[in-house]
C-alpha atoms as a PDB file:
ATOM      1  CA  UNK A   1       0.000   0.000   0.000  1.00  0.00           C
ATOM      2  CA  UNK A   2       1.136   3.407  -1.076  1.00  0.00           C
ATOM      3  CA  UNK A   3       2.273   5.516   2.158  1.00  0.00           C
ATOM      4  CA  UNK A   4       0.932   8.668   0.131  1.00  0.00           C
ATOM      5  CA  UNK A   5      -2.746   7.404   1.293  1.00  0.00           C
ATOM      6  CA  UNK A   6      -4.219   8.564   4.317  1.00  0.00           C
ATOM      7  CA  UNK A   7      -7.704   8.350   5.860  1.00  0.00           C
ATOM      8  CA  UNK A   8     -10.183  11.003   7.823  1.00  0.00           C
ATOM      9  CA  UNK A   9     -13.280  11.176   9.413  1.00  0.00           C
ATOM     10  CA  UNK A  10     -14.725  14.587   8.482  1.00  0.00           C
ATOM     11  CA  UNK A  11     -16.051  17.048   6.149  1.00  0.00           C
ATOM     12  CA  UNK A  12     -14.335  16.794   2.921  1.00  0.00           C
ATOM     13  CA  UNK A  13     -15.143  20.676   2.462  1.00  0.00           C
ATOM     14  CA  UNK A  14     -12.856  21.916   5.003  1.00  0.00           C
ATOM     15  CA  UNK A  15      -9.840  20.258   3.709  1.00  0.00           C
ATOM     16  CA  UNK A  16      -6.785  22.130   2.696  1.00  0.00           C
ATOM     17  CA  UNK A  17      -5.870  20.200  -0.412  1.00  0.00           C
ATOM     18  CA  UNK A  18      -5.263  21.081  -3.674  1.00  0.00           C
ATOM     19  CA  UNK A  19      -8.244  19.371  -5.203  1.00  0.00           C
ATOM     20  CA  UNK A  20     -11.479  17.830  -3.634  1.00  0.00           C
ATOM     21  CA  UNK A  21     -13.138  15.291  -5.450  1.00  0.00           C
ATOM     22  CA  UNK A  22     -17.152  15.642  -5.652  1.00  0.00           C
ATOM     23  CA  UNK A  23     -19.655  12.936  -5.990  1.00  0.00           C
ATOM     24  CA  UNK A  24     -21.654  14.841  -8.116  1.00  0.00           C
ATOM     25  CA  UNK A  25     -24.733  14.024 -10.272  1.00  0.00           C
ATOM     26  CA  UNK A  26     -24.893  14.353 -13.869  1.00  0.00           C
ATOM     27  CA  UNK A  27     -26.427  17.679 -14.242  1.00  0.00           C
ATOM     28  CA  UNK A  28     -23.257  19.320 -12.474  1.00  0.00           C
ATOM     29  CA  UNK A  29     -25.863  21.120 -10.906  1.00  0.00           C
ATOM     30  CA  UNK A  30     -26.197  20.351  -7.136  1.00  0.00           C
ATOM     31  CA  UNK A  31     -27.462  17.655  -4.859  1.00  0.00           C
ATOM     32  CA  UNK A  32     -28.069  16.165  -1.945  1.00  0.00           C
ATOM     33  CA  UNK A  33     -25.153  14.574   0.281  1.00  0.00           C
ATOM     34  CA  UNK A  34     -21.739  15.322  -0.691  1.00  0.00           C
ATOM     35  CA  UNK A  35     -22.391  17.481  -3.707  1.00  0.00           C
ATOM     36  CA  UNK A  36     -25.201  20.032  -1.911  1.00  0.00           C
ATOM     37  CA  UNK A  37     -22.212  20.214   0.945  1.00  0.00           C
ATOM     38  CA  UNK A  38     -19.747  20.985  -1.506  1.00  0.00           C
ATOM     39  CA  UNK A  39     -21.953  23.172  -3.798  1.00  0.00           C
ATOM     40  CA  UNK A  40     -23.173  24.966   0.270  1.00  0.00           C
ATOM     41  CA  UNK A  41     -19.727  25.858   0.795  1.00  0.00           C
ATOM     42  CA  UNK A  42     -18.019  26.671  -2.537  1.00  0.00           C
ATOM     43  CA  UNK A  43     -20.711  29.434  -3.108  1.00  0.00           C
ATOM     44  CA  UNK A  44     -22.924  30.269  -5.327  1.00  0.00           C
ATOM     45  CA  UNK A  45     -20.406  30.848  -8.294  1.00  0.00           C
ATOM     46  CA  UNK A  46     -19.789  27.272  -8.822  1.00  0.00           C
ATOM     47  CA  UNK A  47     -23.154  26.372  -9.546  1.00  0.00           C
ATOM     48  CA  UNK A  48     -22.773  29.778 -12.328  1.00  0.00           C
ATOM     49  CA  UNK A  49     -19.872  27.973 -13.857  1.00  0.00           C
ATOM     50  CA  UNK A  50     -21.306  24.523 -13.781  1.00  0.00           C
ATOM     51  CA  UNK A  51     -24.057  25.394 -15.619  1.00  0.00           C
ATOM     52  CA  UNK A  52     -21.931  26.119 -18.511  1.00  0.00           C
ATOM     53  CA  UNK A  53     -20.059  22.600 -18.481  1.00  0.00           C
ATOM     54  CA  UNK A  54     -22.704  20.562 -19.987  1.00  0.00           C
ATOM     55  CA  UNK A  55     -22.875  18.167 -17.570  1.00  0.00           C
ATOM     56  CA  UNK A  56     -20.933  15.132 -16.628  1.00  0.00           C
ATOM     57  CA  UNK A  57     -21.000  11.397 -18.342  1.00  0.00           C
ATOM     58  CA  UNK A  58     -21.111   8.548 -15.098  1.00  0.00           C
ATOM     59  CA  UNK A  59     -17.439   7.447 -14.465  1.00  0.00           C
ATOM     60  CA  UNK A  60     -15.900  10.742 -16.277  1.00  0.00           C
ATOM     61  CA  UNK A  61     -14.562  14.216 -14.396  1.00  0.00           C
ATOM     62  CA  UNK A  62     -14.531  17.616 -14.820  1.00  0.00           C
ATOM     63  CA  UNK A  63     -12.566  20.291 -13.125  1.00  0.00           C
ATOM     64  CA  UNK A  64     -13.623  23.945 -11.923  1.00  0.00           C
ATOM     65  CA  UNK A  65     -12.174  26.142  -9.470  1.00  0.00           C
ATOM     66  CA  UNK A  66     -12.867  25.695  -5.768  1.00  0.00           C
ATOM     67  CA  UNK A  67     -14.396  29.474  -5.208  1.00  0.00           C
ATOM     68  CA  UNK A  68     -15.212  29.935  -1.590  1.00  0.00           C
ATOM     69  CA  UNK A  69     -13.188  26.218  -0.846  1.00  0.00           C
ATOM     70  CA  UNK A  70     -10.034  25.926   0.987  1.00  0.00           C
ATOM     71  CA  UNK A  71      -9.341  23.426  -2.105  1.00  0.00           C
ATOM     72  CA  UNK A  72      -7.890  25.215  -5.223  1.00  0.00           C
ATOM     73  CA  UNK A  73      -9.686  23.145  -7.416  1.00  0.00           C
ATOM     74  CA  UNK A  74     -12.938  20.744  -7.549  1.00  0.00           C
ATOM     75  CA  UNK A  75     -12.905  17.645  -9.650  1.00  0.00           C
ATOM     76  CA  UNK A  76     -16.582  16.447  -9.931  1.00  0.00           C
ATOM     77  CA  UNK A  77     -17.141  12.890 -10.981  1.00  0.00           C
ATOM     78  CA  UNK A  78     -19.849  11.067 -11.378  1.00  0.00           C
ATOM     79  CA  UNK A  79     -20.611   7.814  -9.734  1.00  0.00           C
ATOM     80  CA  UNK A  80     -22.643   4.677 -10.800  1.00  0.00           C
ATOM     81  CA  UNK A  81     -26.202   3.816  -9.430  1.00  0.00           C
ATOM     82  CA  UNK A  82     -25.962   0.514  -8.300  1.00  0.00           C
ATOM     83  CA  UNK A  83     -28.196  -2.054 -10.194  1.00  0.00           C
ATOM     84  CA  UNK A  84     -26.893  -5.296  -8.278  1.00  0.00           C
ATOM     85  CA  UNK A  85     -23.898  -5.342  -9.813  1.00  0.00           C
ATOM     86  CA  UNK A  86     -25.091  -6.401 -13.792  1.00  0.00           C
ATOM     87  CA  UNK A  87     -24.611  -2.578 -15.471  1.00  0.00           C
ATOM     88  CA  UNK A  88     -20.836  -2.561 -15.227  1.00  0.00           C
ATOM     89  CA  UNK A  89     -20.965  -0.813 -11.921  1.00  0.00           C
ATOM     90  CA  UNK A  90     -17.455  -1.740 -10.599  1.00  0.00           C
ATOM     91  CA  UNK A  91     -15.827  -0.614 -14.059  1.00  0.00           C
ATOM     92  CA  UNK A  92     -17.450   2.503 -14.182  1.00  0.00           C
ATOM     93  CA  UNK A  93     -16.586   3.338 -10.257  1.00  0.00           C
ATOM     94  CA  UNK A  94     -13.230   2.630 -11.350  1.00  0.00           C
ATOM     95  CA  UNK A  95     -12.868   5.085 -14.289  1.00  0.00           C
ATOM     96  CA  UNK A  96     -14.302   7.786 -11.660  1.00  0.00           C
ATOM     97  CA  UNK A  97     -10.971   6.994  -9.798  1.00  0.00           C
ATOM     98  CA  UNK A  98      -9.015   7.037 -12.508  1.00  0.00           C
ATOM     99  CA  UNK A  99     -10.468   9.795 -14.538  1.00  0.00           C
ATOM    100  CA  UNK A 100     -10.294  12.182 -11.248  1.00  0.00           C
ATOM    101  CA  UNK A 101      -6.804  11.005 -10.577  1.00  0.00           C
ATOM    102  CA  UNK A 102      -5.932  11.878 -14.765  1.00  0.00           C
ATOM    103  CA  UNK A 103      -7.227  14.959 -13.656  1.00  0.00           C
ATOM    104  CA  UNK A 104      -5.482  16.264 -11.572  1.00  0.00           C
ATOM    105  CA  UNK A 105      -2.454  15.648 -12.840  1.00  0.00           C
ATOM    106  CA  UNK A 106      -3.115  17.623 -15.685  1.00  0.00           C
ATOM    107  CA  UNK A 107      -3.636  20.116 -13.347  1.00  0.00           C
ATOM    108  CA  UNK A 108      -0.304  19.440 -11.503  1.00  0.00           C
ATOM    109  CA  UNK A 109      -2.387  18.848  -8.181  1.00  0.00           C
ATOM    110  CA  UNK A 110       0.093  17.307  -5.519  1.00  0.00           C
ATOM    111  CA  UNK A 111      -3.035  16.596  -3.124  1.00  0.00           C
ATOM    112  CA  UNK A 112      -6.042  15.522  -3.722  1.00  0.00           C
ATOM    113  CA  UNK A 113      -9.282  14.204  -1.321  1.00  0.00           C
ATOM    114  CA  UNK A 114     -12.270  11.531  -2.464  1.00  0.00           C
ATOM    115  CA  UNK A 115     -15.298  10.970  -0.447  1.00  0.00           C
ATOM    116  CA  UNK A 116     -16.574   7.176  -0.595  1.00  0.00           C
ATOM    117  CA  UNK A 117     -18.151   8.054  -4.024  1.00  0.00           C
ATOM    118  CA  UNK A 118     -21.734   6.409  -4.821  1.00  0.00           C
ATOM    119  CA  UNK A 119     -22.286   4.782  -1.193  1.00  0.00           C
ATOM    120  CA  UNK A 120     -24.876   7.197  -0.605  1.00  0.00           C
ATOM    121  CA  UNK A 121     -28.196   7.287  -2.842  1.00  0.00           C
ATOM    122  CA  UNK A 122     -26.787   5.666  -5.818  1.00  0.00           C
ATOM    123  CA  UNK A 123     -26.085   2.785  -3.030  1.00  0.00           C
ATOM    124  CA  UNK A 124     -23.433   1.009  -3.951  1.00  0.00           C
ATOM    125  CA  UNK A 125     -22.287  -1.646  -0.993  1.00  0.00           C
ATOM    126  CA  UNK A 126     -19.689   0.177   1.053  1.00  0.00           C
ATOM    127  CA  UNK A 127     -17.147  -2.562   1.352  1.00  0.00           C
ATOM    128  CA  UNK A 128     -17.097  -3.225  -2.473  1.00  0.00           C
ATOM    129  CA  UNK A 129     -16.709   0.535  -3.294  1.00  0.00           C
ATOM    130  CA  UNK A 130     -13.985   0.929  -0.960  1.00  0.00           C
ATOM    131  CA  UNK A 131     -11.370  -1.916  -2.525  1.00  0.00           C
ATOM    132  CA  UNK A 132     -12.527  -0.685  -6.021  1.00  0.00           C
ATOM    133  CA  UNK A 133     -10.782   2.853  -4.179  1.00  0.00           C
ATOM    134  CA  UNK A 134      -7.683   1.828  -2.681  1.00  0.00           C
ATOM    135  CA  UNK A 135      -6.930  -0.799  -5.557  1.00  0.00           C
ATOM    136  CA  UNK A 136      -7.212   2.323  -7.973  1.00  0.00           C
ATOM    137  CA  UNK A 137      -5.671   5.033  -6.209  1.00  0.00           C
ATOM    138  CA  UNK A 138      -2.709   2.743  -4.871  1.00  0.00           C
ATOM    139  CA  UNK A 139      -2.103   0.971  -8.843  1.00  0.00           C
ATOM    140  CA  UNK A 140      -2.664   5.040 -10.013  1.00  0.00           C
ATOM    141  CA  UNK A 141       0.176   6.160  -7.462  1.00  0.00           C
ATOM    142  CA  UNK A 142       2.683   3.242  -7.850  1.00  0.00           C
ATOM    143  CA  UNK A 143       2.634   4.355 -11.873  1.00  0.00           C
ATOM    144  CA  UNK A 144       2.252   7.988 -11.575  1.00  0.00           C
ATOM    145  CA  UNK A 145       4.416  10.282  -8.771  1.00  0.00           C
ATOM    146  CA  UNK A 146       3.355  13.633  -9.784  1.00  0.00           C
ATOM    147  CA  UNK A 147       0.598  13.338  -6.601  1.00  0.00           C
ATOM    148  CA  UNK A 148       1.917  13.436  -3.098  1.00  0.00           C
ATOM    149  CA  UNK A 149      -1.373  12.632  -1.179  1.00  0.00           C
ATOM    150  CA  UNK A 150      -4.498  11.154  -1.378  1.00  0.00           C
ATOM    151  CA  UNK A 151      -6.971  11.499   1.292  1.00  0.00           C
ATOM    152  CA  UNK A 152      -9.936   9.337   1.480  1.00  0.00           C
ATOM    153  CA  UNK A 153     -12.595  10.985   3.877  1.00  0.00           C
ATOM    154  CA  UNK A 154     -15.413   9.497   5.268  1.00  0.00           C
ATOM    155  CA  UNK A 155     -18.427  11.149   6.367  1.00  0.00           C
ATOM    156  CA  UNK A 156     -19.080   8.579   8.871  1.00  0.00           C
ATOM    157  CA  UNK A 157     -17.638   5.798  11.171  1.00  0.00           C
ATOM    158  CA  UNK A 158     -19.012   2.689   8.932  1.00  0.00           C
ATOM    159  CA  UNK A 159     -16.674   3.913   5.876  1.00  0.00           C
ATOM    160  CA  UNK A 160     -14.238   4.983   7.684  1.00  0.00           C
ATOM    161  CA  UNK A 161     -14.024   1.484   9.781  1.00  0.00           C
ATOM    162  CA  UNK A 162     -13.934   0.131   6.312  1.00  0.00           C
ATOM    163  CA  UNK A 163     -11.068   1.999   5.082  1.00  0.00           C
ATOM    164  CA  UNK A 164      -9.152   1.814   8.317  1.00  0.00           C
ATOM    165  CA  UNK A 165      -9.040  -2.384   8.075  1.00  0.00           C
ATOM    166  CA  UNK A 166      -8.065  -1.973   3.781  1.00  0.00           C
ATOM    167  CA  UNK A 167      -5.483   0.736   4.477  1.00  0.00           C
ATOM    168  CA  UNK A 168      -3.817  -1.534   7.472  1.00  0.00           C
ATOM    169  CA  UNK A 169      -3.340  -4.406   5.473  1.00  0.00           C
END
């Protein structure tokens, strides 16, 4: 495991990081959870710029600046629904990994946070989205050094039990 991971119980908002990732929808345009946190407290200006972005494929990213964030930058993503597994759900959690990670280093972000994305709503099982993470991240980092941290925060004790047992291994 990659000693440039680390894991926090928190708000992902009030991290100083380069680049927070959002689970965001496909509109671009707010939500509930994660995104209406991170949409509360970058201001009112990123829904203004979101709105001319198009929206967001499931599994791709898009960047914008973090406005009223501690976080330079934003990198929304969106996540899969899960559908029991049979609509290529783990593939397409991956690429949101992956995509956000490409991202960023296009950006020349050194630090970058994820929430646990889709284990909210779209209700994908915690445990499974979780490897599909670290595996991701950790195979992203071992291949590309240009990022010097990734945090993985968790909202609440359940993911962040999770993550505590697959970052200790």
């Amino acid at each position: 495991m990659s000693n440039k991971i680390e894991i926090q119980q928190g708000d992902i908002t009030k991290l100083k990081v380069d680049a927070i990732v959002n689970a965001a929808n496909t509109s671009l345009l707010g939500g509930g959870g994660v995104d209406g946190a991170i949409h509360r407290a970058a201001g009112p200006e990123l829904l203004e710029f979101n709105k001319k972005l198009g929206g967001c494929k499931t599994g791709e990213a898009k960047i914008t600046p973090g406005f009223n964030l501690p976080a330079k930058y934003i990198i929304h993503t969106v996540g899969p629904v899960w559908n029991g597994g049979k609509n290529n759900e783990d593939k397409l959690l991956a690429n949101c990994y992956s995509n956000s990670l490409l991202l960023a280093t296009e950006n020349n972000v050194k630090s970058i946070a994820f929430p646990a994305i889709s284990t909210g709503v779209y209700r994908f099982p915690l445990e499974r989205a979780a490897n599909i993470a670290v595996e991701v991240v950790n195979e992203f980092l071992n291949q590309n050094k240009s990022i010097k941290k990734v945090t993985f925060v968790c909202f609440d004790n359940e993911n962040f039990n999770i993550y505590s047992q697959l970052l200790s291994k």
